[in-house]
PDB file of N, CA and C in Angstrom:
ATOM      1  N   UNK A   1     -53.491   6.745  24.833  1.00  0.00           N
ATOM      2  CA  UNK A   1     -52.155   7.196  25.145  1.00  0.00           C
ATOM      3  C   UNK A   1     -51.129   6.092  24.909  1.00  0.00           C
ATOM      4  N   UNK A   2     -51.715   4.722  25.523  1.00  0.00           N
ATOM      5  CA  UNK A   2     -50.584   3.625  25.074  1.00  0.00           C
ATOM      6  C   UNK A   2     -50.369   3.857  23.826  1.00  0.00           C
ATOM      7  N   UNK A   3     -50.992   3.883  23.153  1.00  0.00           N
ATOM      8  CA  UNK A   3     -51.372   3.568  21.386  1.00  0.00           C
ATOM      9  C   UNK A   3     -50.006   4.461  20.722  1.00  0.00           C
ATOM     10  N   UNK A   4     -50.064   5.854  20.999  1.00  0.00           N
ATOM     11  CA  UNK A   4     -48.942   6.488  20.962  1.00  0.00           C
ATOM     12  C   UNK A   4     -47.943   6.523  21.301  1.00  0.00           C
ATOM     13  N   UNK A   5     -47.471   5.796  22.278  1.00  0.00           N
ATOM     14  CA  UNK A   5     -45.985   5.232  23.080  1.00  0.00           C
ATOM     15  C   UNK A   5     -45.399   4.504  22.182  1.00  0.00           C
ATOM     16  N   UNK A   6     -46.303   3.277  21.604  1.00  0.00           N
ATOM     17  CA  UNK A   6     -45.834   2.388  20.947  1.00  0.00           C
ATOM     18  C   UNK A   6     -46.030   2.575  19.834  1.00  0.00           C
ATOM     19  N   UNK A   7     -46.417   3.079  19.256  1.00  0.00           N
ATOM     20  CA  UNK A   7     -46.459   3.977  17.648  1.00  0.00           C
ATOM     21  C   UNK A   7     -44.828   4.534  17.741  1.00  0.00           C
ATOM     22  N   UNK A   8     -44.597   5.869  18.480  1.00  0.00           N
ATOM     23  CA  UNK A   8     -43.427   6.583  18.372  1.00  0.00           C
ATOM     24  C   UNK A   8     -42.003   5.616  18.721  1.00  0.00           C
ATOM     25  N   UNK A   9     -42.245   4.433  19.844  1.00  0.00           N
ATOM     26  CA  UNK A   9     -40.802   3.753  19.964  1.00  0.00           C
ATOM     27  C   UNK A   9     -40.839   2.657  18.529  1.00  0.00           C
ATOM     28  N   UNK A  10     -42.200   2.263  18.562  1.00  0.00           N
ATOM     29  CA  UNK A  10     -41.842   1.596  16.690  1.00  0.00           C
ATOM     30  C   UNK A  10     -41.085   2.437  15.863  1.00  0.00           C
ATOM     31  N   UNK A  11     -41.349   3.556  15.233  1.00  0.00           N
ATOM     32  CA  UNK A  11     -40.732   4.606  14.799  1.00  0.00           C
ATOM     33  C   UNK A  11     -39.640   4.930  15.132  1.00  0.00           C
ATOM     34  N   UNK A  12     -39.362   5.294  16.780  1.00  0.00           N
ATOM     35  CA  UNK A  12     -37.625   5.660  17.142  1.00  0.00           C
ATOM     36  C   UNK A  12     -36.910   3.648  16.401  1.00  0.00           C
ATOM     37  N   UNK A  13     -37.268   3.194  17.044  1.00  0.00           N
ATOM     38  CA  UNK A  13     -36.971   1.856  16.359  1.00  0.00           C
ATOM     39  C   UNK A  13     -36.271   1.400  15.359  1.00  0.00           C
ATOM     40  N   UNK A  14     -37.091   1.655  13.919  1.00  0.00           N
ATOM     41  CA  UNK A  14     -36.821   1.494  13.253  1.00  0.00           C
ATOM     42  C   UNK A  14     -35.993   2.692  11.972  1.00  0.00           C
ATOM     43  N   UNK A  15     -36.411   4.011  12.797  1.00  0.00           N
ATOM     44  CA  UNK A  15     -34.685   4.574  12.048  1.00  0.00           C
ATOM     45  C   UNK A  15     -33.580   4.575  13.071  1.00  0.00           C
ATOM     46  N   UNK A  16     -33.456   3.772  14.374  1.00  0.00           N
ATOM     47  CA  UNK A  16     -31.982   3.321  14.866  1.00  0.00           C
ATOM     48  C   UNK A  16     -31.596   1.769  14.010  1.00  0.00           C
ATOM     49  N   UNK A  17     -32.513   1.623  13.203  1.00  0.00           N
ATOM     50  CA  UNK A  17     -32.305   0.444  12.372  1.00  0.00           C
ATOM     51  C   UNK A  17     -31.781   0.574  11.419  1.00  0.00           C
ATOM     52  N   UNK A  18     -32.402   1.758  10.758  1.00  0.00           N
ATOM     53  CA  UNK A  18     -31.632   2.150   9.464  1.00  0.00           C
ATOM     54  C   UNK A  18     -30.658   3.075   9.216  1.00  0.00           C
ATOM     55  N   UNK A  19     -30.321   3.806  10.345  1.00  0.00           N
ATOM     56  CA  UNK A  19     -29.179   4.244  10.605  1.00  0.00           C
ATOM     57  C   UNK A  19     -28.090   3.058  11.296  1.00  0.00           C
ATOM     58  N   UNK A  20     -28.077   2.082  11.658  1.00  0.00           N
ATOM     59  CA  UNK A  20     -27.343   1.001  11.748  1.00  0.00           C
ATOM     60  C   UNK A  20     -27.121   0.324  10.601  1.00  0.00           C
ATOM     61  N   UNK A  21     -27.897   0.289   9.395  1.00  0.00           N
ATOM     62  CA  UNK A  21     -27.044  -0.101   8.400  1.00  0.00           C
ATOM     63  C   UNK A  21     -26.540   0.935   7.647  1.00  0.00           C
ATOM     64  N   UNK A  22     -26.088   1.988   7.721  1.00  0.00           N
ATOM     65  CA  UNK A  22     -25.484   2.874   7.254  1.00  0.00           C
ATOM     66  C   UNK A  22     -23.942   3.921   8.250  1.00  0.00           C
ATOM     67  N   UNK A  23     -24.050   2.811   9.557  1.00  0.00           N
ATOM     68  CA  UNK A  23     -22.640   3.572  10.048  1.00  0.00           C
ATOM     69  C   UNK A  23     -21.566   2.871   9.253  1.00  0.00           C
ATOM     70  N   UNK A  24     -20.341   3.632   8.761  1.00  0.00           N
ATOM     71  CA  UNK A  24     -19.367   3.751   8.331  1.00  0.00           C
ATOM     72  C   UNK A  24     -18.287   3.471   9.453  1.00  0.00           C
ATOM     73  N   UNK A  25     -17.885   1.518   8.927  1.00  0.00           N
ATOM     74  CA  UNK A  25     -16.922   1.462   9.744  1.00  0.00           C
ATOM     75  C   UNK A  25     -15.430   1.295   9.707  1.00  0.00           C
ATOM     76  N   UNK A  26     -15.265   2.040   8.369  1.00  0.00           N
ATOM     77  CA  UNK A  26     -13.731   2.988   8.459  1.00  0.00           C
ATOM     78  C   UNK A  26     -12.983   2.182   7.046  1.00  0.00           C
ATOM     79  N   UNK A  27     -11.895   2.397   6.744  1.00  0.00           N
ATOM     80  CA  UNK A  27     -11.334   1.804   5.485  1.00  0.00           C
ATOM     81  C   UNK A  27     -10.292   1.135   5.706  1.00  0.00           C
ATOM     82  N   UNK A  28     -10.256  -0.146   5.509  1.00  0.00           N
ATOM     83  CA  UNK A  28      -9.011  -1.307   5.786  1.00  0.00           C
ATOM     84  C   UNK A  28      -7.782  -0.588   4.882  1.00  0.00           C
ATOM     85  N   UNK A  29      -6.973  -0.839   5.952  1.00  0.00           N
ATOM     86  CA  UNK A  29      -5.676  -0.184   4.773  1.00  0.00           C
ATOM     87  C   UNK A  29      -5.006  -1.238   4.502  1.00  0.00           C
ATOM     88  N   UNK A  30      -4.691  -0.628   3.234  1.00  0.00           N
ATOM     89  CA  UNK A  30      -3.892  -2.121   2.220  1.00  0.00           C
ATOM     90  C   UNK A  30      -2.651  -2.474   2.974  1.00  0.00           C
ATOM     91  N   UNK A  31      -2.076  -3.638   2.292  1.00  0.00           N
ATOM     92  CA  UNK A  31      -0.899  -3.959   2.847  1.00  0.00           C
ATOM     93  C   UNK A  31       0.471  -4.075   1.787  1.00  0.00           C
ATOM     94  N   UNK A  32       1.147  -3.319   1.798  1.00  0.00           N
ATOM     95  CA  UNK A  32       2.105  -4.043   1.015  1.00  0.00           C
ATOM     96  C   UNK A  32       3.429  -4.400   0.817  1.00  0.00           C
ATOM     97  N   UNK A  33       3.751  -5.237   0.429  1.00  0.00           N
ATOM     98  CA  UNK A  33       4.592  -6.133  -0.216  1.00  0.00           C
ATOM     99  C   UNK A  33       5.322  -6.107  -1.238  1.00  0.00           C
ATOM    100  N   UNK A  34       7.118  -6.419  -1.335  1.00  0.00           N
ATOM    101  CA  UNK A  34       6.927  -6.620  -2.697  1.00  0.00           C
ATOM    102  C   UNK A  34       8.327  -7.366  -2.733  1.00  0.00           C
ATOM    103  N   UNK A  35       8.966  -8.068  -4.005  1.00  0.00           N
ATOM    104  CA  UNK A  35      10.461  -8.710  -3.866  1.00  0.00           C
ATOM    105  C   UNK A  35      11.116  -8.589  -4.972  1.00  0.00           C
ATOM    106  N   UNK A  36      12.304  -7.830  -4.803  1.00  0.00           N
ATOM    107  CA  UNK A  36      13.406  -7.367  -5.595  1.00  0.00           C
ATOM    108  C   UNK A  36      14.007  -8.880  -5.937  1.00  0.00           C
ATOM    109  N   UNK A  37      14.256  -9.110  -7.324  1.00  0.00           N
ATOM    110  CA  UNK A  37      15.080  -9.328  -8.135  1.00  0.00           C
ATOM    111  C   UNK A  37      16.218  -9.307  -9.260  1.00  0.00           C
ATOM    112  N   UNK A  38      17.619  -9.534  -9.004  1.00  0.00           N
ATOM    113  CA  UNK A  38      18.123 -10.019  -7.508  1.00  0.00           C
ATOM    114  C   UNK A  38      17.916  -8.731  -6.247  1.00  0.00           C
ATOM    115  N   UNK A  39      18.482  -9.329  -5.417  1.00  0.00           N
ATOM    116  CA  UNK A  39      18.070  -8.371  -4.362  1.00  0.00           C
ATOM    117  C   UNK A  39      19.874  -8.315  -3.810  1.00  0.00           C
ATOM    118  N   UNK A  40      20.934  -8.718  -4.804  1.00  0.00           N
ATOM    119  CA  UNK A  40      22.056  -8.205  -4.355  1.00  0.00           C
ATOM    120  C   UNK A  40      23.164  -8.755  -5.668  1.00  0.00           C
ATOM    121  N   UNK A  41      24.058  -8.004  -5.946  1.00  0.00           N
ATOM    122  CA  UNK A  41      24.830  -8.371  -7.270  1.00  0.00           C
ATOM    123  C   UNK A  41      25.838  -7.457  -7.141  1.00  0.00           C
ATOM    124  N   UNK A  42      26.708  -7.758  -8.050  1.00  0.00           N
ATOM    125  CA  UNK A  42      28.117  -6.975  -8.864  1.00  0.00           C
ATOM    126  C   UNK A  42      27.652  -6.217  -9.469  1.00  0.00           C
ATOM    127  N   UNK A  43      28.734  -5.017  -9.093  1.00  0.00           N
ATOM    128  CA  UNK A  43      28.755  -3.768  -9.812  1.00  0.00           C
ATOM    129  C   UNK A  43      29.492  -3.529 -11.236  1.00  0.00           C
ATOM    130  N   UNK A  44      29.219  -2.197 -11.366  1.00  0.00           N
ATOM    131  CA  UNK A  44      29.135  -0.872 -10.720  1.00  0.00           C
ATOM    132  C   UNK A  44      27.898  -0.821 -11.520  1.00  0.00           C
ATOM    133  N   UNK A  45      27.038  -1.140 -12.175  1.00  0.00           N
ATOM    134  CA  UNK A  45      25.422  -1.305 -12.313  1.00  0.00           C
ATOM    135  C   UNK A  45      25.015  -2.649 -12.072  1.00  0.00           C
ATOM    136  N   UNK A  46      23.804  -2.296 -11.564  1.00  0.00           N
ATOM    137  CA  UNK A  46      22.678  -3.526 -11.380  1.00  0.00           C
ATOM    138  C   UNK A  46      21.786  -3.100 -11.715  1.00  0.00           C
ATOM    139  N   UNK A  47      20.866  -3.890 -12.475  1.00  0.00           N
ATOM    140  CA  UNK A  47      19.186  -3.837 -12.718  1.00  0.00           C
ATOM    141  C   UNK A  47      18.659  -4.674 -11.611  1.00  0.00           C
ATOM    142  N   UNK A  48      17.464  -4.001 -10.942  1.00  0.00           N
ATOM    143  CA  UNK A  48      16.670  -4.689 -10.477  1.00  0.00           C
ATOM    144  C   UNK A  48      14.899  -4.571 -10.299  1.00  0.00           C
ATOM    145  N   UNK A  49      14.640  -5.548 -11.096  1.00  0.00           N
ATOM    146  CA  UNK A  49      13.122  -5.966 -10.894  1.00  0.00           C
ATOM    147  C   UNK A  49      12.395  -5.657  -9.983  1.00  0.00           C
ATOM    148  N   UNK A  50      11.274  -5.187  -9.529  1.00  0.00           N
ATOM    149  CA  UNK A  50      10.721  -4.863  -8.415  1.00  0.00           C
ATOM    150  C   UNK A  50       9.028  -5.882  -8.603  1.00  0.00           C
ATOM    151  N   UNK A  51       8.828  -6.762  -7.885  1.00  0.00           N
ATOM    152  CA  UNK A  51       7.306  -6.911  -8.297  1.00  0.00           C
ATOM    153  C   UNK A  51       6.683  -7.139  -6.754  1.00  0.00           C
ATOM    154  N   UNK A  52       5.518  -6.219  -6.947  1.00  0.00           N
ATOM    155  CA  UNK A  52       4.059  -5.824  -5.880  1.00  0.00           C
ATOM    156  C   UNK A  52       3.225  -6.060  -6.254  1.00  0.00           C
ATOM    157  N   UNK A  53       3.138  -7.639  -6.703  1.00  0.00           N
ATOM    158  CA  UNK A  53       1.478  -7.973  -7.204  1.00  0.00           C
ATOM    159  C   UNK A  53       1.186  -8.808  -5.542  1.00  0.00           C
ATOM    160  N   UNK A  54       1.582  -8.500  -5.257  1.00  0.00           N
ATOM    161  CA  UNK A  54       1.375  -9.509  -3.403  1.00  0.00           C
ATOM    162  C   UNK A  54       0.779  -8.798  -2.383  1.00  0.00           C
ATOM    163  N   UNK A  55       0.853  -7.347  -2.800  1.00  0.00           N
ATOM    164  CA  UNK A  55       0.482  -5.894  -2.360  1.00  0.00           C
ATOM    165  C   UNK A  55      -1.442  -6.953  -2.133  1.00  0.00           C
ATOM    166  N   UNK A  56      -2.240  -6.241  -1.080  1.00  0.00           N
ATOM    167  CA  UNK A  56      -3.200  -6.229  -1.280  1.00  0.00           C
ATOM    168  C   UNK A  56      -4.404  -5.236  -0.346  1.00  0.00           C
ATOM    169  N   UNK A  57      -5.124  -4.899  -1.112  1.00  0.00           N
ATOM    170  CA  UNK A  57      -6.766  -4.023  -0.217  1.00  0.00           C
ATOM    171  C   UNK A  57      -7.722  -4.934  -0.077  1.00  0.00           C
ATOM    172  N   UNK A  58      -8.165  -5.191   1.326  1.00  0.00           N
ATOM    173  CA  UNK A  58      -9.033  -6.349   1.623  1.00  0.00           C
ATOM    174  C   UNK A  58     -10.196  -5.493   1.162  1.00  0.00           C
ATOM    175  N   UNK A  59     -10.572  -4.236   0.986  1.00  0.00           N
ATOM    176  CA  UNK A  59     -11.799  -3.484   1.079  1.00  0.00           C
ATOM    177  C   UNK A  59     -11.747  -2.796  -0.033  1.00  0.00           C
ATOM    178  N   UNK A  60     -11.017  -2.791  -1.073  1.00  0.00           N
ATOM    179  CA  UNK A  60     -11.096  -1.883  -2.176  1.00  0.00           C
ATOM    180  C   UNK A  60      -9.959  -2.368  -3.376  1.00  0.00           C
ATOM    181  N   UNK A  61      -9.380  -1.075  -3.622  1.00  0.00           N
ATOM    182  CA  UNK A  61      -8.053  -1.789  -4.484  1.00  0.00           C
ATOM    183  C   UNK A  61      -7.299  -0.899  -4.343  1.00  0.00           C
ATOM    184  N   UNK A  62      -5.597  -0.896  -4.814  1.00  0.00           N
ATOM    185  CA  UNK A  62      -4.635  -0.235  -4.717  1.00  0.00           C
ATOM    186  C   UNK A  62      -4.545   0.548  -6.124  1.00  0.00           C
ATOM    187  N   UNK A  63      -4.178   2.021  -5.959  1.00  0.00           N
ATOM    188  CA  UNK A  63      -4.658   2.840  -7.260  1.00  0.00           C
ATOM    189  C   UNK A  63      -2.816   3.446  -7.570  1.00  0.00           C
ATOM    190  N   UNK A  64      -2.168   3.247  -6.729  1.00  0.00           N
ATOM    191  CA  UNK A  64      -0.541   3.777  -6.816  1.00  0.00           C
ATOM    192  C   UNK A  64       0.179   2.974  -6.267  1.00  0.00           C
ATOM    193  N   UNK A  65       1.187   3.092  -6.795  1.00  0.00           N
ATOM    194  CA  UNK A  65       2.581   2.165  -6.298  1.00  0.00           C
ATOM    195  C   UNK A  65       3.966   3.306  -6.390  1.00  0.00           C
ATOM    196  N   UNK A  66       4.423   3.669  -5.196  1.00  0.00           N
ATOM    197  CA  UNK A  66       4.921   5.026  -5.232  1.00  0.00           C
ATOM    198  C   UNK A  66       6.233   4.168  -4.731  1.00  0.00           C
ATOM    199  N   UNK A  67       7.626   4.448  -5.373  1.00  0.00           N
ATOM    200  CA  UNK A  67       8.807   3.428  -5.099  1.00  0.00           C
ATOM    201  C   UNK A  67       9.631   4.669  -4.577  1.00  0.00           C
ATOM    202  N   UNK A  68      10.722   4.785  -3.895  1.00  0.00           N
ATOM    203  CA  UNK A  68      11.923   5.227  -3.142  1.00  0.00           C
ATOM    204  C   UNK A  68      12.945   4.236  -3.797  1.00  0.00           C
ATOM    205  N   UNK A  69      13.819   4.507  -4.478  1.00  0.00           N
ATOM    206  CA  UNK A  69      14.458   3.744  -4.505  1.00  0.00           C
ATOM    207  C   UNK A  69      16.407   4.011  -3.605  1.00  0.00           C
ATOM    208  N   UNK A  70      15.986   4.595  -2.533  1.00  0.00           N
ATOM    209  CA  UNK A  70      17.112   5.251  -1.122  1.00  0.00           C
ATOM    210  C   UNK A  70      18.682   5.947  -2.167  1.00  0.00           C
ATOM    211  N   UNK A  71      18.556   6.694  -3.729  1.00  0.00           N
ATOM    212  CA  UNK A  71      19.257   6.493  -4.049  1.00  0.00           C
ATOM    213  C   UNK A  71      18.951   8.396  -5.017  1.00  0.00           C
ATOM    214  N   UNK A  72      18.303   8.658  -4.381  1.00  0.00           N
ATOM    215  CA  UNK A  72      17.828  10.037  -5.201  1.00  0.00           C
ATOM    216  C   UNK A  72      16.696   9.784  -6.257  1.00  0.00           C
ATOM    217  N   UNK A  73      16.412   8.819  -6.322  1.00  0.00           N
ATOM    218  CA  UNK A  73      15.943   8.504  -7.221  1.00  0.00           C
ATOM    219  C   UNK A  73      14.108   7.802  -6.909  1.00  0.00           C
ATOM    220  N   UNK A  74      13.031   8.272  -7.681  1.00  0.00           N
ATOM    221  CA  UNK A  74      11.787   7.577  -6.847  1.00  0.00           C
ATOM    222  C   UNK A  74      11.059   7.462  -8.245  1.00  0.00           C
ATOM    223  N   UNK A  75       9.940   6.598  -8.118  1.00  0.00           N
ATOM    224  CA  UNK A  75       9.050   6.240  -9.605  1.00  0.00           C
ATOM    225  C   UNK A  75       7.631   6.034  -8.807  1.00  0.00           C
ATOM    226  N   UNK A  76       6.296   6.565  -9.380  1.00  0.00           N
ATOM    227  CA  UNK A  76       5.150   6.131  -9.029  1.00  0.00           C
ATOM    228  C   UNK A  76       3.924   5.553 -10.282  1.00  0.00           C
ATOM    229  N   UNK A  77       3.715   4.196  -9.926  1.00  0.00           N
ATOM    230  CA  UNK A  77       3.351   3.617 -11.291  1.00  0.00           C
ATOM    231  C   UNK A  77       1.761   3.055 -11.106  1.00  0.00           C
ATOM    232  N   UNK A  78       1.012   2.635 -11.648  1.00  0.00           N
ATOM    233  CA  UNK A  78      -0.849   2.358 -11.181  1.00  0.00           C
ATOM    234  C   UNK A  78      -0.781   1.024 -11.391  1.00  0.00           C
ATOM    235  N   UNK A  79       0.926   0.453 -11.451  1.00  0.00           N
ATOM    236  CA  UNK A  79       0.802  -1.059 -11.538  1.00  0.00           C
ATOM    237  C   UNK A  79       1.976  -1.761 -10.591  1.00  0.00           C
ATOM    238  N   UNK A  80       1.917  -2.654 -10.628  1.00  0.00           N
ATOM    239  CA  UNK A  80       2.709  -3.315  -9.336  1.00  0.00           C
ATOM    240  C   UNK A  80       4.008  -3.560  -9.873  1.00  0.00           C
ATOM    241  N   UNK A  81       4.720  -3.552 -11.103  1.00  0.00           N
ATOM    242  CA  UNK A  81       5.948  -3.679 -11.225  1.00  0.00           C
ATOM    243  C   UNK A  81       6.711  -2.601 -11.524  1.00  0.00           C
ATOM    244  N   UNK A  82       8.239  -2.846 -11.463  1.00  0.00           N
ATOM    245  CA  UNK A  82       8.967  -1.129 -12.092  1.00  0.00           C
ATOM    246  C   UNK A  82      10.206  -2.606 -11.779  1.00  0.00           C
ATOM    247  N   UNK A  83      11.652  -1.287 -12.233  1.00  0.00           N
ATOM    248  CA  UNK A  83      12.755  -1.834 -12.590  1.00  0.00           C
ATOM    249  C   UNK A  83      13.662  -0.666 -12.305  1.00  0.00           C
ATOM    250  N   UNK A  84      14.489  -1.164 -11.989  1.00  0.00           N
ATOM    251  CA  UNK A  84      15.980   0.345 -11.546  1.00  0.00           C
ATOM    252  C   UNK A  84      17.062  -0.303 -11.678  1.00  0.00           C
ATOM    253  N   UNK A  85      18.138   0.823 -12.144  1.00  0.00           N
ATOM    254  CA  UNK A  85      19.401   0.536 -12.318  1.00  0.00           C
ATOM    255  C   UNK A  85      19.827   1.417 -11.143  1.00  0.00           C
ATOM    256  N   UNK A  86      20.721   0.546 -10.108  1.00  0.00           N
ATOM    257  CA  UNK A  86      21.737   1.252  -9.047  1.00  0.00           C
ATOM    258  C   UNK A  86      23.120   1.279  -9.602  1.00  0.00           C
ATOM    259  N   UNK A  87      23.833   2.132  -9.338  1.00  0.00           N
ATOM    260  CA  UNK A  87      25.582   2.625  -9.590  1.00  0.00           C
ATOM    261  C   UNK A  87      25.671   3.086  -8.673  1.00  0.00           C
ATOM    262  N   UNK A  88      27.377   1.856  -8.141  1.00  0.00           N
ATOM    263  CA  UNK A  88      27.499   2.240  -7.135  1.00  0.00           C
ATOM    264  C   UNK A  88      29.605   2.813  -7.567  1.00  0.00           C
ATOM    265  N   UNK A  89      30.394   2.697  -6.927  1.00  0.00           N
ATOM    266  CA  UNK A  89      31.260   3.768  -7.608  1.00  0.00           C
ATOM    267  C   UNK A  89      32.585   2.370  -6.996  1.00  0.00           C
ATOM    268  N   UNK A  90      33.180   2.712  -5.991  1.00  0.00           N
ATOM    269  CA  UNK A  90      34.097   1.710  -5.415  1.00  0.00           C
ATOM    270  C   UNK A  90      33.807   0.840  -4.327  1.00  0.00           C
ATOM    271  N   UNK A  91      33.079   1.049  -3.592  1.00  0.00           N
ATOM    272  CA  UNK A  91      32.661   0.392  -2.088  1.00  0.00           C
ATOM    273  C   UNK A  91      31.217  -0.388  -2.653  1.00  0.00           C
ATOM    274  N   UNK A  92      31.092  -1.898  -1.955  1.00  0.00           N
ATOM    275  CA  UNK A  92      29.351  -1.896  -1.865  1.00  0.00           C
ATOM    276  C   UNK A  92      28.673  -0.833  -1.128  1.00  0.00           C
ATOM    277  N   UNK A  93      27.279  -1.000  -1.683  1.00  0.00           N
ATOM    278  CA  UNK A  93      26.536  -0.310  -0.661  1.00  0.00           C
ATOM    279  C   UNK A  93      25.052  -0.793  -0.380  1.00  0.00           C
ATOM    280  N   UNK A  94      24.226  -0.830   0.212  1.00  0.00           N
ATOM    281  CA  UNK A  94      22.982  -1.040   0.487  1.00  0.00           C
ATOM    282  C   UNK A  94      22.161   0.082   0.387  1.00  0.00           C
ATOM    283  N   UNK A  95      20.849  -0.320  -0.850  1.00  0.00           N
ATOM    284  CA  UNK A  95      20.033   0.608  -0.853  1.00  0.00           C
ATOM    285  C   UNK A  95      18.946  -0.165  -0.568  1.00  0.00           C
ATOM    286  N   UNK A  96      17.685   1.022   0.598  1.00  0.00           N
ATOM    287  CA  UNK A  96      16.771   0.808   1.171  1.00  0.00           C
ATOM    288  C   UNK A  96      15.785   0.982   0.242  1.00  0.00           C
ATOM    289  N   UNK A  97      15.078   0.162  -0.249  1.00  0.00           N
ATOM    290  CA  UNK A  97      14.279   0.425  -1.229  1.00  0.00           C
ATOM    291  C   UNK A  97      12.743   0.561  -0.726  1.00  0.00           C
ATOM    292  N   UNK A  98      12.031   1.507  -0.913  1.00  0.00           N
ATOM    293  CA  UNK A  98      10.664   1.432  -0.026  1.00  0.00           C
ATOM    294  C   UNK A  98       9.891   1.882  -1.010  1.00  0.00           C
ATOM    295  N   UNK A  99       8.407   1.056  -0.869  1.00  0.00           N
ATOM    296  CA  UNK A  99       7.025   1.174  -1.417  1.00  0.00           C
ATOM    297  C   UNK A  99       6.334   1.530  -1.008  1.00  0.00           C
ATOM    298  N   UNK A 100       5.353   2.161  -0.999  1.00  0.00           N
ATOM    299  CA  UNK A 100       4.598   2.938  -0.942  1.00  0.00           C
ATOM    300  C   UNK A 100       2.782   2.613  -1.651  1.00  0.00           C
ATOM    301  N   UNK A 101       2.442   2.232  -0.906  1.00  0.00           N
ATOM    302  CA  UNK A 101       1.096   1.759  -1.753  1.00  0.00           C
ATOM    303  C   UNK A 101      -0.742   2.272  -0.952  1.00  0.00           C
ATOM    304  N   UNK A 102      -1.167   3.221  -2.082  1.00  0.00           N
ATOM    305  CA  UNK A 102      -2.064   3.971  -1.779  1.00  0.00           C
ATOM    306  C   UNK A 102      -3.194   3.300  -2.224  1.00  0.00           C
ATOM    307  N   UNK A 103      -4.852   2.900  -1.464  1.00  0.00           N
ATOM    308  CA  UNK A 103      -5.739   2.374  -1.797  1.00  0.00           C
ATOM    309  C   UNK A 103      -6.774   3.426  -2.389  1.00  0.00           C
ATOM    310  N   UNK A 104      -7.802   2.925  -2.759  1.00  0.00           N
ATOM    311  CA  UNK A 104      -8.805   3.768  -3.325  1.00  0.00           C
ATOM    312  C   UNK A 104      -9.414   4.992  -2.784  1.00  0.00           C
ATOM    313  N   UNK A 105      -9.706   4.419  -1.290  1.00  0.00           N
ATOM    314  CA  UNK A 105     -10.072   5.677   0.077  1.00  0.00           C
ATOM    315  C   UNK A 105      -8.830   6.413   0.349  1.00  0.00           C
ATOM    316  N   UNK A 106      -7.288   6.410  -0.161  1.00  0.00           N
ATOM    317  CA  UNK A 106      -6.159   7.047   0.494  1.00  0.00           C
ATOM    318  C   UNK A 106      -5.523   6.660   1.346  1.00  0.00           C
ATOM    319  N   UNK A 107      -5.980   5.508   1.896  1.00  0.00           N
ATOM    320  CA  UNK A 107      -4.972   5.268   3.010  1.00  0.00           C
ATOM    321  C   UNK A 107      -3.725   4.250   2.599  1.00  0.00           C
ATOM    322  N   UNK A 108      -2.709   4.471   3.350  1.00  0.00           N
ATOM    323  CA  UNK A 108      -1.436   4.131   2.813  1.00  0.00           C
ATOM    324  C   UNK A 108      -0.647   2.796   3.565  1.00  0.00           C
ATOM    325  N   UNK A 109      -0.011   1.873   2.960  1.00  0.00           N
ATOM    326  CA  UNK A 109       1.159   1.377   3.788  1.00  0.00           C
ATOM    327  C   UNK A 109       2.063   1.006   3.374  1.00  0.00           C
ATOM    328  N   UNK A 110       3.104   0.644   3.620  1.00  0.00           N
ATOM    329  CA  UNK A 110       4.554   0.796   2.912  1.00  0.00           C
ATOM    330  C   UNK A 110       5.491  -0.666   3.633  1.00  0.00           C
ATOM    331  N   UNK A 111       6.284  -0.895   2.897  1.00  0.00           N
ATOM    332  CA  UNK A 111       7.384  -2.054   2.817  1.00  0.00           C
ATOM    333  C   UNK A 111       9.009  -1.689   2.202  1.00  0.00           C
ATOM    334  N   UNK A 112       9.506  -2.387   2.448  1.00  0.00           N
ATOM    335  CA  UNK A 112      10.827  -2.077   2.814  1.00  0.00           C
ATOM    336  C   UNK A 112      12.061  -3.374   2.278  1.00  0.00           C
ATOM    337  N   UNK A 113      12.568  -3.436   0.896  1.00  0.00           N
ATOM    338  CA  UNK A 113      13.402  -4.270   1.384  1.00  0.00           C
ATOM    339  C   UNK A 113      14.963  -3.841   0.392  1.00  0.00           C
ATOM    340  N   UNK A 114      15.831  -4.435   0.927  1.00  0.00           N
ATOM    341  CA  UNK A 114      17.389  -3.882   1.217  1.00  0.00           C
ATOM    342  C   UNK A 114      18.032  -5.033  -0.299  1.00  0.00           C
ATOM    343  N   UNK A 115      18.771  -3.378  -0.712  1.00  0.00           N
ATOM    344  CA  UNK A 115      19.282  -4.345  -2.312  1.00  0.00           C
ATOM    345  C   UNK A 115      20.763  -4.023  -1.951  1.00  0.00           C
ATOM    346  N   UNK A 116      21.585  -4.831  -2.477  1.00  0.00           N
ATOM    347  CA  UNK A 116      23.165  -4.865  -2.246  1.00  0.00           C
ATOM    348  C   UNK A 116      23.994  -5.025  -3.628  1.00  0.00           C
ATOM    349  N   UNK A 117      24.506  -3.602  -3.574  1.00  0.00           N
ATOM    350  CA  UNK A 117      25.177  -3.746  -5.315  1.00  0.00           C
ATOM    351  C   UNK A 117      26.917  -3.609  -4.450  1.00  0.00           C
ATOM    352  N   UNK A 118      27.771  -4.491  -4.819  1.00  0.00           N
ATOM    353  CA  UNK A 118      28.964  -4.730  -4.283  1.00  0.00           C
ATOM    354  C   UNK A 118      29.971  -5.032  -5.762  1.00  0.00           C
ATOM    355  N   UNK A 119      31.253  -4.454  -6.033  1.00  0.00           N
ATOM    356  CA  UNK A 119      32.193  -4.066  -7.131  1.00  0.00           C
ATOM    357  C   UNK A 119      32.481  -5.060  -7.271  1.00  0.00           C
TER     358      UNK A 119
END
C-alpha cells in the first residue's frame, strides 16, 4: 500500500511540475515614447518630424505606431517615424500630439507630447 502512495504523489508531483513550467504569466506592455522635431515654430505651416525608435516591448516587439496628430488628422505606420504639416490660420495654437503603440500580443500604450505652431 505504501508503494502506491508514493508512486501516485511522485506522479501528482511531477505534472504540478510541468504544469509550472507552462503557466502563462501575462504580456509586458510596451512603452512608448517619442520626440517631435521642432516641437514649436512659425506659422502658418510647420513640418514636424516625429521619431519612436525609444518606443520599447521588453517581451516581444512593437508591430504599429498609430499617431493622432489633435488636428483631424491621424497616420498608422509599422515603423517608428512619420512627419506632419500643422496650419494654423491667425492665433498660435497647441496641438496634442499622441502615439499610440501596439505590441505583438495587442496590448497598447501611448505618449503624448504638445507641438506649438504660433504666426
Amino acid at each position: 500500500m505504501k508503494k502506491r502512495t508514493i508512486a501516485a504523489a511522485g506522479i501528482a508531483l511531477g505534472v504540478m511540475v510541468i504544469l509550472a513550467g507552462c503557466v502563462f504569466i501575462g504580456n509586458i506592455h510596451p512603452v512608448a515614447s517619442f520626440i517631435a522635431t521642432p516641437s514649436s515654430g512659425t506659422g502658418p505651416q510647420l513640418t514636424v518630424s516625429f521619431d519612436a525608435s525609444t518606443s520599447s516591448d521588453a517581451d516581444g516587439t512593437i508591430v504599429s505606431y498609430y499617431w493622432d496628430f489633435d488636428d483631424d488628422q491621424t497616420a498608422s505606420f509599422v515603423t517608428p517615424a512619420a512627419a506632419h504639416q500643422f496650419t494654423i490660420q491667425s492665433v498660435s495654437q497647441t496641438f496634442r500630439v499622441m502615439l499610440i503603440v501596439t505590441d505583438n500580443l495587442g496590448a497598447e500604450d501611448q505618449a503624448v507630447v504638445d507641438v506649438t505652431v504660433n504666426p
